[in-house]
Protein backbone atom coordinates (compact mmCIF):
# COMPACT_ATOMS: atom_id res chain seq x y z
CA UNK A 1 38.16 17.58 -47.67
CA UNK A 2 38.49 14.51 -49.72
CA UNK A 3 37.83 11.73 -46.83
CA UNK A 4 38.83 8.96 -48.73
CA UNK A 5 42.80 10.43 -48.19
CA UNK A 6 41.69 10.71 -44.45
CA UNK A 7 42.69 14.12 -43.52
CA UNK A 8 40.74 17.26 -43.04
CA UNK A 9 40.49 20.42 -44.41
CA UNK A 10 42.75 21.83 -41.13
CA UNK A 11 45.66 19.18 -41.51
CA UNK A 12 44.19 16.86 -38.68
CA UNK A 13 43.66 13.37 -39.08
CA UNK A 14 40.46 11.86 -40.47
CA UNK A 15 38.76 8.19 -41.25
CA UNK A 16 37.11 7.42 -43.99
CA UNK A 17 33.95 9.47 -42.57
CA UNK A 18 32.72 12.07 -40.59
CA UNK A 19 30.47 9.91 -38.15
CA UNK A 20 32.47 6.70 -37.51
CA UNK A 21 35.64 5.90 -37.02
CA UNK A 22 35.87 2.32 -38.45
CA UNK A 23 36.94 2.76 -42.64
CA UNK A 24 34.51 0.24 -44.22
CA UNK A 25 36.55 -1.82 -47.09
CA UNK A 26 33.87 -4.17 -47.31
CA UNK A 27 31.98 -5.93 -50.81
CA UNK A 28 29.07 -3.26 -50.03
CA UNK A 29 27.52 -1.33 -48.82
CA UNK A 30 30.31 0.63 -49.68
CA UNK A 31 31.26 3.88 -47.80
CA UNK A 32 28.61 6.97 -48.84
CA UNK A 33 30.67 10.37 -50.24
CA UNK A 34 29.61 13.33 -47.86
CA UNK A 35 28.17 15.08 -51.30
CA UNK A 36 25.99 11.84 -51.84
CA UNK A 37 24.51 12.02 -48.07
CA UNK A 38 24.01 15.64 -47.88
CA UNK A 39 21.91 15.30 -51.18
CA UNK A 40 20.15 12.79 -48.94
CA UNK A 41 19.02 15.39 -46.75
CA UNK A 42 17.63 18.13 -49.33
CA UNK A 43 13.88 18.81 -48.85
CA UNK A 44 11.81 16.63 -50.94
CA UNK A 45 9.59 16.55 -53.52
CA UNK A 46 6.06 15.38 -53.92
CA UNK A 47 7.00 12.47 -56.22
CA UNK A 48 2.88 12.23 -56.45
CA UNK A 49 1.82 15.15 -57.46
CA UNK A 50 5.01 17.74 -58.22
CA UNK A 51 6.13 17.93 -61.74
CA UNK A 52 9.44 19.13 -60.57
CA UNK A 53 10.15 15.23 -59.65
CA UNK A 54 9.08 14.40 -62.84
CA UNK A 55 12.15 16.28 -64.50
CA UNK A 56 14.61 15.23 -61.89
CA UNK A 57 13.59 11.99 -62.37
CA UNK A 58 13.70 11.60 -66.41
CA UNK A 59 17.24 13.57 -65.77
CA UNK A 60 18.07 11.09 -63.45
CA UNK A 61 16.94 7.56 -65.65
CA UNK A 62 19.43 8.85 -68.49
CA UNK A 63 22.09 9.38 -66.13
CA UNK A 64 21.44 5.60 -65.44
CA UNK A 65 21.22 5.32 -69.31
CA UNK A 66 24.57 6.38 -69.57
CA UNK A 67 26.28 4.25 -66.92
CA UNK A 68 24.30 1.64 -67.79
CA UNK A 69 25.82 1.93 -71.14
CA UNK A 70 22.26 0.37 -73.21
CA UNK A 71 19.19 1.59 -75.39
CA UNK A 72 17.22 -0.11 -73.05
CA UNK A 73 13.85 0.65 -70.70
CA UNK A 74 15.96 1.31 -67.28
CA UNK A 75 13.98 1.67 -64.10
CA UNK A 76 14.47 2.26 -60.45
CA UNK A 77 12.79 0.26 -57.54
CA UNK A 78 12.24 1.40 -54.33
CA UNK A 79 13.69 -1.49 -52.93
CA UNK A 80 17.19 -3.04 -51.84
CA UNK A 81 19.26 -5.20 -54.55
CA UNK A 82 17.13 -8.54 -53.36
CA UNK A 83 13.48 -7.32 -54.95
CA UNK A 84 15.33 -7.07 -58.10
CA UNK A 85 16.53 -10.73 -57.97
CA UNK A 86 12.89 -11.43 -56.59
CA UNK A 87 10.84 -9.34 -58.97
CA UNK A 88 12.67 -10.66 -62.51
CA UNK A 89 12.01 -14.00 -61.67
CA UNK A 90 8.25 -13.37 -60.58
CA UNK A 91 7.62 -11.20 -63.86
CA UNK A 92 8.95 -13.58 -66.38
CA UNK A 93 8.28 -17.24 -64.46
CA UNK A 94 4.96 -19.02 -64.62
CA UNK A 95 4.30 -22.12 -62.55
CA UNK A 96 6.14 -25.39 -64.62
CA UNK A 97 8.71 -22.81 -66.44
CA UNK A 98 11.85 -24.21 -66.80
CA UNK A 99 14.84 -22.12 -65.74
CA UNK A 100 18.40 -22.42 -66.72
CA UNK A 101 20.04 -21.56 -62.94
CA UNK A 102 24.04 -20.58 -63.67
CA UNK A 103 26.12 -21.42 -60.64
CA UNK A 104 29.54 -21.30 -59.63
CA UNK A 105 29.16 -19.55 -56.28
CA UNK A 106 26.55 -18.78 -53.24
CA UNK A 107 24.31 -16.45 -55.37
CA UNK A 108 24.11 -18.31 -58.21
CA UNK A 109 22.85 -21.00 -56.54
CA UNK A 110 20.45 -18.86 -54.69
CA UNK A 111 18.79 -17.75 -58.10
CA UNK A 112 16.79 -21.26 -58.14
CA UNK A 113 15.51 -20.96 -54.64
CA UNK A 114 14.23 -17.87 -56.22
CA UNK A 115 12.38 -19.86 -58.99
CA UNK A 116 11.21 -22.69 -57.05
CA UNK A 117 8.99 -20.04 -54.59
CA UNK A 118 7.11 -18.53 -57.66
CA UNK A 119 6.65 -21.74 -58.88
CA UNK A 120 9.50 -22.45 -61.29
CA UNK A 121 11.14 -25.36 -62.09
CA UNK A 122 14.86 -24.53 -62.27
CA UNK A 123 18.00 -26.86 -63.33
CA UNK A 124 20.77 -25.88 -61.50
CA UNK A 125 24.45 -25.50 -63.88
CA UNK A 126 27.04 -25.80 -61.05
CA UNK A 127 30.59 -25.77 -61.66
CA UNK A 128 33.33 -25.44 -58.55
CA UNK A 129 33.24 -21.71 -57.20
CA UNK A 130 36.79 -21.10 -58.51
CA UNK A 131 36.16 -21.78 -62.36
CA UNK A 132 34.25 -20.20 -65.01
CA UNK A 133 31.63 -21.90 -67.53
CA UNK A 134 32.18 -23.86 -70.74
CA UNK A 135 29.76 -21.41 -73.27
CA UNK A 136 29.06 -25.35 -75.14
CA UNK A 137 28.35 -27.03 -72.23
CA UNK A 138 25.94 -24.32 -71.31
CA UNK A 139 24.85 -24.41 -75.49
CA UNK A 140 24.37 -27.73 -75.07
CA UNK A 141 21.86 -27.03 -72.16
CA UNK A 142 19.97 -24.44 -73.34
CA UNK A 143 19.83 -26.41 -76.55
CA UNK A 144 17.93 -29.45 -75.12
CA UNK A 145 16.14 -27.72 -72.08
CA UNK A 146 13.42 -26.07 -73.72
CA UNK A 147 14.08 -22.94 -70.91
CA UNK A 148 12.17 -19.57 -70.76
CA UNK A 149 14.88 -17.92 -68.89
CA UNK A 150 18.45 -18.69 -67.12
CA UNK A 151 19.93 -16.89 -64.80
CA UNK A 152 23.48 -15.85 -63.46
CA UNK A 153 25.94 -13.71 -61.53
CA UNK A 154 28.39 -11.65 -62.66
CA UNK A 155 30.63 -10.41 -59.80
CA UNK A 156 30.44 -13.40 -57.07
CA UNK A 157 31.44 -11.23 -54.51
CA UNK A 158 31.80 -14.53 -51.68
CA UNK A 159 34.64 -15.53 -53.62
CA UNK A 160 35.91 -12.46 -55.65
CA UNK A 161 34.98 -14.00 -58.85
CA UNK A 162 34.22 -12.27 -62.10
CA UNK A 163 32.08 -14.24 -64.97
CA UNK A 164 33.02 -13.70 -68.28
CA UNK A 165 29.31 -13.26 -69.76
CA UNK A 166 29.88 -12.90 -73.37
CA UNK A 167 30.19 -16.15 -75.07
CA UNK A 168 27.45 -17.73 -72.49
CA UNK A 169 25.13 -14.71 -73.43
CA UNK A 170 25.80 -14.74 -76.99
CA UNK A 171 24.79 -18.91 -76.62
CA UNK A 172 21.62 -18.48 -74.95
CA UNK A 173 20.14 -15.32 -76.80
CA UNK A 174 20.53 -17.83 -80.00
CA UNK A 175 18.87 -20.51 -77.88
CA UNK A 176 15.91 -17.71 -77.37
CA UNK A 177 16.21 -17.99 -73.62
CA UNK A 178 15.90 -14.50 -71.62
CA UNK A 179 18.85 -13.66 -69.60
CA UNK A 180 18.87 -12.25 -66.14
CA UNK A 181 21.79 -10.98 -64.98
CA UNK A 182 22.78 -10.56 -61.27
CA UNK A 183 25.19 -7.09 -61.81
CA UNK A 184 24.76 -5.87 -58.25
CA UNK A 185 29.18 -6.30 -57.60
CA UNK A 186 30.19 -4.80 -60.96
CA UNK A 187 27.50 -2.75 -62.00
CA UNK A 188 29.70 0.86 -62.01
CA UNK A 189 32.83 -0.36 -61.49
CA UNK A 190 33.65 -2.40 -64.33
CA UNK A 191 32.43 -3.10 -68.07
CA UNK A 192 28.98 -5.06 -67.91
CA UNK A 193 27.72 -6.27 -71.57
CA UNK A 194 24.14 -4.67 -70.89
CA UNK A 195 22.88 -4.71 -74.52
CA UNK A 196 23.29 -8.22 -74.76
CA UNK A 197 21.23 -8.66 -71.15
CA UNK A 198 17.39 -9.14 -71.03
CA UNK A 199 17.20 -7.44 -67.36
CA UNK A 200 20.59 -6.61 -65.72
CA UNK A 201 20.29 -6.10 -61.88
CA UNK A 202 22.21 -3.36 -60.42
CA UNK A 203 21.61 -1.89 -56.32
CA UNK A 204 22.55 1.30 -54.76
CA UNK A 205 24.78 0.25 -52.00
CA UNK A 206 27.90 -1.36 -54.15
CA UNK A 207 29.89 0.36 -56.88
CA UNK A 208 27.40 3.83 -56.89
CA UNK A 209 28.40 3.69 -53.29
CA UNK A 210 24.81 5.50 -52.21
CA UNK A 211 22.69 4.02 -48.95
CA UNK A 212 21.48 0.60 -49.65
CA UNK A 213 17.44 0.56 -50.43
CA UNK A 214 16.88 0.76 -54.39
CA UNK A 215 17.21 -1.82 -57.04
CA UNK A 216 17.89 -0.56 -61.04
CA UNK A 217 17.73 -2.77 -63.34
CA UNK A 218 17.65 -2.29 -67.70
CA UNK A 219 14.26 -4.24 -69.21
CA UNK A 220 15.02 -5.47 -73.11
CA UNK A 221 12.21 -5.37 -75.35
CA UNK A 222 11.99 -9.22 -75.47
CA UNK A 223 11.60 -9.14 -71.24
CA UNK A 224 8.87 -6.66 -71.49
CA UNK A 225 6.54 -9.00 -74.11
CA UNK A 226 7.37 -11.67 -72.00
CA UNK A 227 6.49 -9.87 -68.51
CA UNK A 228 3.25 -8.86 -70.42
CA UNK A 229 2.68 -12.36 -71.08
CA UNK A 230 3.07 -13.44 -67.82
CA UNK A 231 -0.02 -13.71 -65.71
CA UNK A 232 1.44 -11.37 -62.87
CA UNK A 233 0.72 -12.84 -59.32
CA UNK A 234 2.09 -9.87 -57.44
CA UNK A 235 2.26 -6.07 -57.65
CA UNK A 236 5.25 -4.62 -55.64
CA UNK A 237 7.77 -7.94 -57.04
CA UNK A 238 6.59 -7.53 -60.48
CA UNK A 239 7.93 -5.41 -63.01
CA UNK A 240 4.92 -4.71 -65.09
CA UNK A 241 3.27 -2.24 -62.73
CA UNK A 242 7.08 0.02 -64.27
CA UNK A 243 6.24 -0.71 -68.32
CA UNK A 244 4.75 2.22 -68.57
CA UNK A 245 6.65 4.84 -66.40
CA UNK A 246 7.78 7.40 -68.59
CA UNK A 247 8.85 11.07 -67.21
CA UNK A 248 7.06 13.28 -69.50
CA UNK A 249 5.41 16.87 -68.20
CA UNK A 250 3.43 15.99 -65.35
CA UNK A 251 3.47 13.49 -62.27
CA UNK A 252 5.26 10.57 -63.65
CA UNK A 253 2.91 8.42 -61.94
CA UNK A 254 5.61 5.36 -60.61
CA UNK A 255 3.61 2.87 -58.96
CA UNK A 256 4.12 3.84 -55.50
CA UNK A 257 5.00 6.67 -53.76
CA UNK A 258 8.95 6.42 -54.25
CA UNK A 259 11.83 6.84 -52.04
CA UNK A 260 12.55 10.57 -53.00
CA UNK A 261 15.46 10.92 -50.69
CA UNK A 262 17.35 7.45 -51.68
CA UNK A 263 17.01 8.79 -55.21
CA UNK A 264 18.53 12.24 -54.51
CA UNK A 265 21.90 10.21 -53.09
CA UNK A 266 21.65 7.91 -55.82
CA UNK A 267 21.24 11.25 -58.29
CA UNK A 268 24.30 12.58 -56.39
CA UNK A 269 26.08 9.52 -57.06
CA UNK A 270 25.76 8.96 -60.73
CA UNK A 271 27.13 12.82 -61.02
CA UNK A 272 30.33 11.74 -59.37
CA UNK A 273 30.46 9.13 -61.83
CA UNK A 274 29.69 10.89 -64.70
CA UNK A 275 31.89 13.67 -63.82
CA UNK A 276 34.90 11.09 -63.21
CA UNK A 277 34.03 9.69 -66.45
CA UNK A 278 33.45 5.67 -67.01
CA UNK A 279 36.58 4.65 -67.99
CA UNK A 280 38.63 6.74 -65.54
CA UNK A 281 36.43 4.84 -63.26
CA UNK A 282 36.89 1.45 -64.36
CA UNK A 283 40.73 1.90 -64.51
CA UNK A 284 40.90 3.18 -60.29
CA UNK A 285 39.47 -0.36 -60.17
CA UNK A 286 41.25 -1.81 -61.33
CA UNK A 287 44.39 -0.26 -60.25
CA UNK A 288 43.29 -0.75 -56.95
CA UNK A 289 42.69 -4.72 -57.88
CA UNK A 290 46.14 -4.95 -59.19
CA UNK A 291 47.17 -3.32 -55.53
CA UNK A 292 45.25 -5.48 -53.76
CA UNK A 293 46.81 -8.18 -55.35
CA UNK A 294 50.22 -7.13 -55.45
CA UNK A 295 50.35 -6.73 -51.43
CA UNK A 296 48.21 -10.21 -51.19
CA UNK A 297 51.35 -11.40 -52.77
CA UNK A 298 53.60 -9.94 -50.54
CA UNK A 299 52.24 -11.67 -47.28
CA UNK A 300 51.91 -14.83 -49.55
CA UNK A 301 48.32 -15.29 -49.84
CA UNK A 302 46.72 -17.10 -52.78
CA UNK A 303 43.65 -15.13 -54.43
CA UNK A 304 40.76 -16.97 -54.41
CA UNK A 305 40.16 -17.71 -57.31
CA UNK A 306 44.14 -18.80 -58.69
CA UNK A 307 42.56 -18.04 -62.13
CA UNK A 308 43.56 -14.39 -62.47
CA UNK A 309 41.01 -13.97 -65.57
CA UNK A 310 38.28 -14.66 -63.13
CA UNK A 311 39.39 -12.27 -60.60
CA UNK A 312 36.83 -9.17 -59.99
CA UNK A 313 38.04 -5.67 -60.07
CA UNK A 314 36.00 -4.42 -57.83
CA UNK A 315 36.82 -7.28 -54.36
CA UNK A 316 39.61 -9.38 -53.81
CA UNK A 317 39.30 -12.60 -52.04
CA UNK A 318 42.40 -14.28 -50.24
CA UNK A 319 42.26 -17.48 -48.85
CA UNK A 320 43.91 -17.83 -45.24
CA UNK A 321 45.25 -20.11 -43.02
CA UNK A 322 44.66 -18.45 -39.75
CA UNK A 323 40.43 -17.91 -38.36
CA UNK A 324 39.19 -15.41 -40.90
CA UNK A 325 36.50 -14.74 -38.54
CA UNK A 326 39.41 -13.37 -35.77
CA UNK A 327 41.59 -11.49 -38.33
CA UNK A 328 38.65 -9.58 -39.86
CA UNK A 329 37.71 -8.91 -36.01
CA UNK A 330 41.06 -7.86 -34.81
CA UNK A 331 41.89 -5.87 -37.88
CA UNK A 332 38.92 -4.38 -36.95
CA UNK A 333 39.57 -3.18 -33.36
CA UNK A 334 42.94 -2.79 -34.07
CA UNK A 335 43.20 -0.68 -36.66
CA UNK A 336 39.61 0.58 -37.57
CA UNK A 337 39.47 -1.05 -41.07
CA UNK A 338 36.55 -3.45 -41.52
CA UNK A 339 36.67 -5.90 -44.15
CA UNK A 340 34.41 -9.08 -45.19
CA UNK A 341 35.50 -12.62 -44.62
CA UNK A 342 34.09 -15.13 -46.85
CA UNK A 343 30.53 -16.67 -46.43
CA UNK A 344 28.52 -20.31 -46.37
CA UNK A 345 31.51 -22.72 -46.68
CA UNK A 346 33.97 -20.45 -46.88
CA UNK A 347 33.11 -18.10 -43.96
CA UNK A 348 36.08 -18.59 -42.08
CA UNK A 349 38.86 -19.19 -44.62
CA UNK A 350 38.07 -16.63 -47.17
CA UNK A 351 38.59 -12.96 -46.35
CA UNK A 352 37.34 -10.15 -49.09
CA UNK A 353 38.84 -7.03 -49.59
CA UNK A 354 36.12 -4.53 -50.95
CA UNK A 355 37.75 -1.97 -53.34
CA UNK A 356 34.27 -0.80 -54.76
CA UNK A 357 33.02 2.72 -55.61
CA UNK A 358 34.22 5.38 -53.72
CA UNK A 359 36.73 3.25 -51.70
CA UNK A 360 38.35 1.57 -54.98
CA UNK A 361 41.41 3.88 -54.15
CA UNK A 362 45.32 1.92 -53.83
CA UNK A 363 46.02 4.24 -51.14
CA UNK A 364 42.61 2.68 -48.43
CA UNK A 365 44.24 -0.67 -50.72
CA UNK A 366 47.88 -0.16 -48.80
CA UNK A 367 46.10 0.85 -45.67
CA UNK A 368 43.88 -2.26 -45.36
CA UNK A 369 47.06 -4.57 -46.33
CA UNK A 370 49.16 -2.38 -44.03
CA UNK A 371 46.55 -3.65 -40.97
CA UNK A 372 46.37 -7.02 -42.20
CA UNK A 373 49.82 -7.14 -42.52
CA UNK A 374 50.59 -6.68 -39.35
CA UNK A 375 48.04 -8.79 -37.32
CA UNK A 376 49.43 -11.44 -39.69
CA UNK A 377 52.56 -10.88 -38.38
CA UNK A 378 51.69 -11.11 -34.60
């Protein structure tokens, strides 16, 4: 049975999953493919002491390699999406740093809250969370700020909104400031400009649509001699405890005893990637986008952002007249499609439209606008 066409291997009806009956079209987590969750369940390894972890596990970082699409040290932390945020910051950051904080949403913003706790002292680049950034107004920053690092998002998933990183990475890496990408929202479901990223954040729960609990992230050769310059001030939010982590022929002696089963679904997921192939991937996005956007159209809602270069392939955001608190809860129990409304400001007149890993299909697209659709028109 392919669940995400909702209909079972004997012709009867089906949601989105076995267990519930509510399809989840949220901005992550994302809905888990049965394959992915009964990988979850396989007997586990010894990640300690077993050297069969240690191949899975070197098999598994090139598979990351590969989606990743970079040369560079990738790692996996045993950890949701947050301790990668947390634990780039702590590893590169000593008290009285300056940090270059890149914000034109909620996350963005949350970076230098980020930098402030391990001591930081960040300067916050905000621009409205509907527009991009200027790459020489952000040159002109990093020109004069003397910054070790700056930070940013690249899918703002509160608002839908997709930064073109190019230009601002290509001013800052001749400014010599490390970057630190936020890629959590894009991360496998759209072109992300890795190579040109000091440490680029992915999580398990969005596009590689696997249960939420590990962090990846890529390390550049710069980040590492700057994390070993660092005077580390904690172990499990640090990254240099992972410089060393190489799968070779014994134990491959992570850290910490690592979440074995987490990795087998995220193992399982990367294969379904892999298999589908990157760019046949990217383009279901985005046709599923373009859906999304098309039947936004149709019940005349604006996309939020207008600008439809800044518009994220893998969540649509709508802005709406009506509560968006009641018509994500009466889609809801009407219908058994749950989507996300907007959050801080925006909570109730934003609602978001996940079309993200294995849900970023046009046909749970017409089937979330068909619910919408008609509480709208009630």
């Amino acid at each position: 049975m392919d669940e995400r066409e909702g209909r079972s291997t004997d012709g009867g009806e089906r949601s989105l999953t076995d267990e519930r009956s509510t399809t989840l079209m949220t901005p992550g987590p994302t809905v888990v493919p049965p394959e992915v969750r009964e990988a979850m369940a396989r007997p586990i390894h010894n990640p300690d002491i077993e050297p069969g972890f240690t191949e899975f596990y070197g098999k598994l970082l090139e598979k990351l390699e590969t989606v990743y699409g970079t040369s560079d040290d990738v790692h996996v932390l045993a950890g949701e999406g947050m301790l990668g945020l947390e634990a780039s910051v702590a590893s590169v950051i000593e008290p009285g740093d300056r940090v270059l904080c890149l914000a034109n949403g909620l996350f963005g913003a949350g970076f230098a809250d980020l930098v402030e706790l391990h001591g930081g002292t960040p300067t916050i680049h905000e621009v409205p969370d509907d527009e991009g950034f200027d790459p020489s107004e952000v040159a002109a920053l990093a020109e004069e700020g003397e910054y070790v690092a700056a930070t940013m998002i690249h899918c703002e998933t509160p608002t839908g909104l997709l930064n073109d990183l190019e230009e601002i990475l290509a001013v800052l890496s001749d400014a010599d400031v490390l970057t630190i990408v936020d890629a959590v929202s894009s991360l496998g479901g759209t072109d992300v400009p890795t190579d040109d990223i000091d440490i680029c954040l992915g999580a398990s729960q969005k596009c590689f649509s696997s249960p939420p609990g590990l962090t990846t992230l890529s390390v550049s050769d710069a980040a590492w001699d700057r994390v070993d310059a660092v005077d580390q001030r904690s172990f499990y939010a640090s990254l240099e405890p992972w410089a060393d982590v190489e799968p070779t022929t014994g134990p491959v002696g992570t850290p910490y005893t690592h979440s074995v089963s987490n990795l087998y679904a995220l193992d399982a997921s990367l294969d379904r990637i892999l298999d589908e192939g990157l760019k046949n991937v990217y383009d279901r996005h985005e046709a599923a986008a373009a859906r999304c956007l098309e039947r936004g159209a149709e019940l005349d809602l604006t996309p939020y952002p207008a600008d439809s270069d800044l518009l994220s392939p893998t969540v649509t955001a709508f802005g709406v007249e009506e509560s968006a608190q009641e018509l994500h809860q009466r889609v809801a129990d009407e219908h058994g499609i749950l989507f996300g409304t907007g959050l801080g400001e925006h909570a109730d007149d934003v609602i978001r439209i996940g079309h993200m890993g294995y849900a970023a299909e046009v046909d749970l697209v017409d089937r979330t606008m068909d619910a919408l659709a008609a509480v709208l028109g009630e």
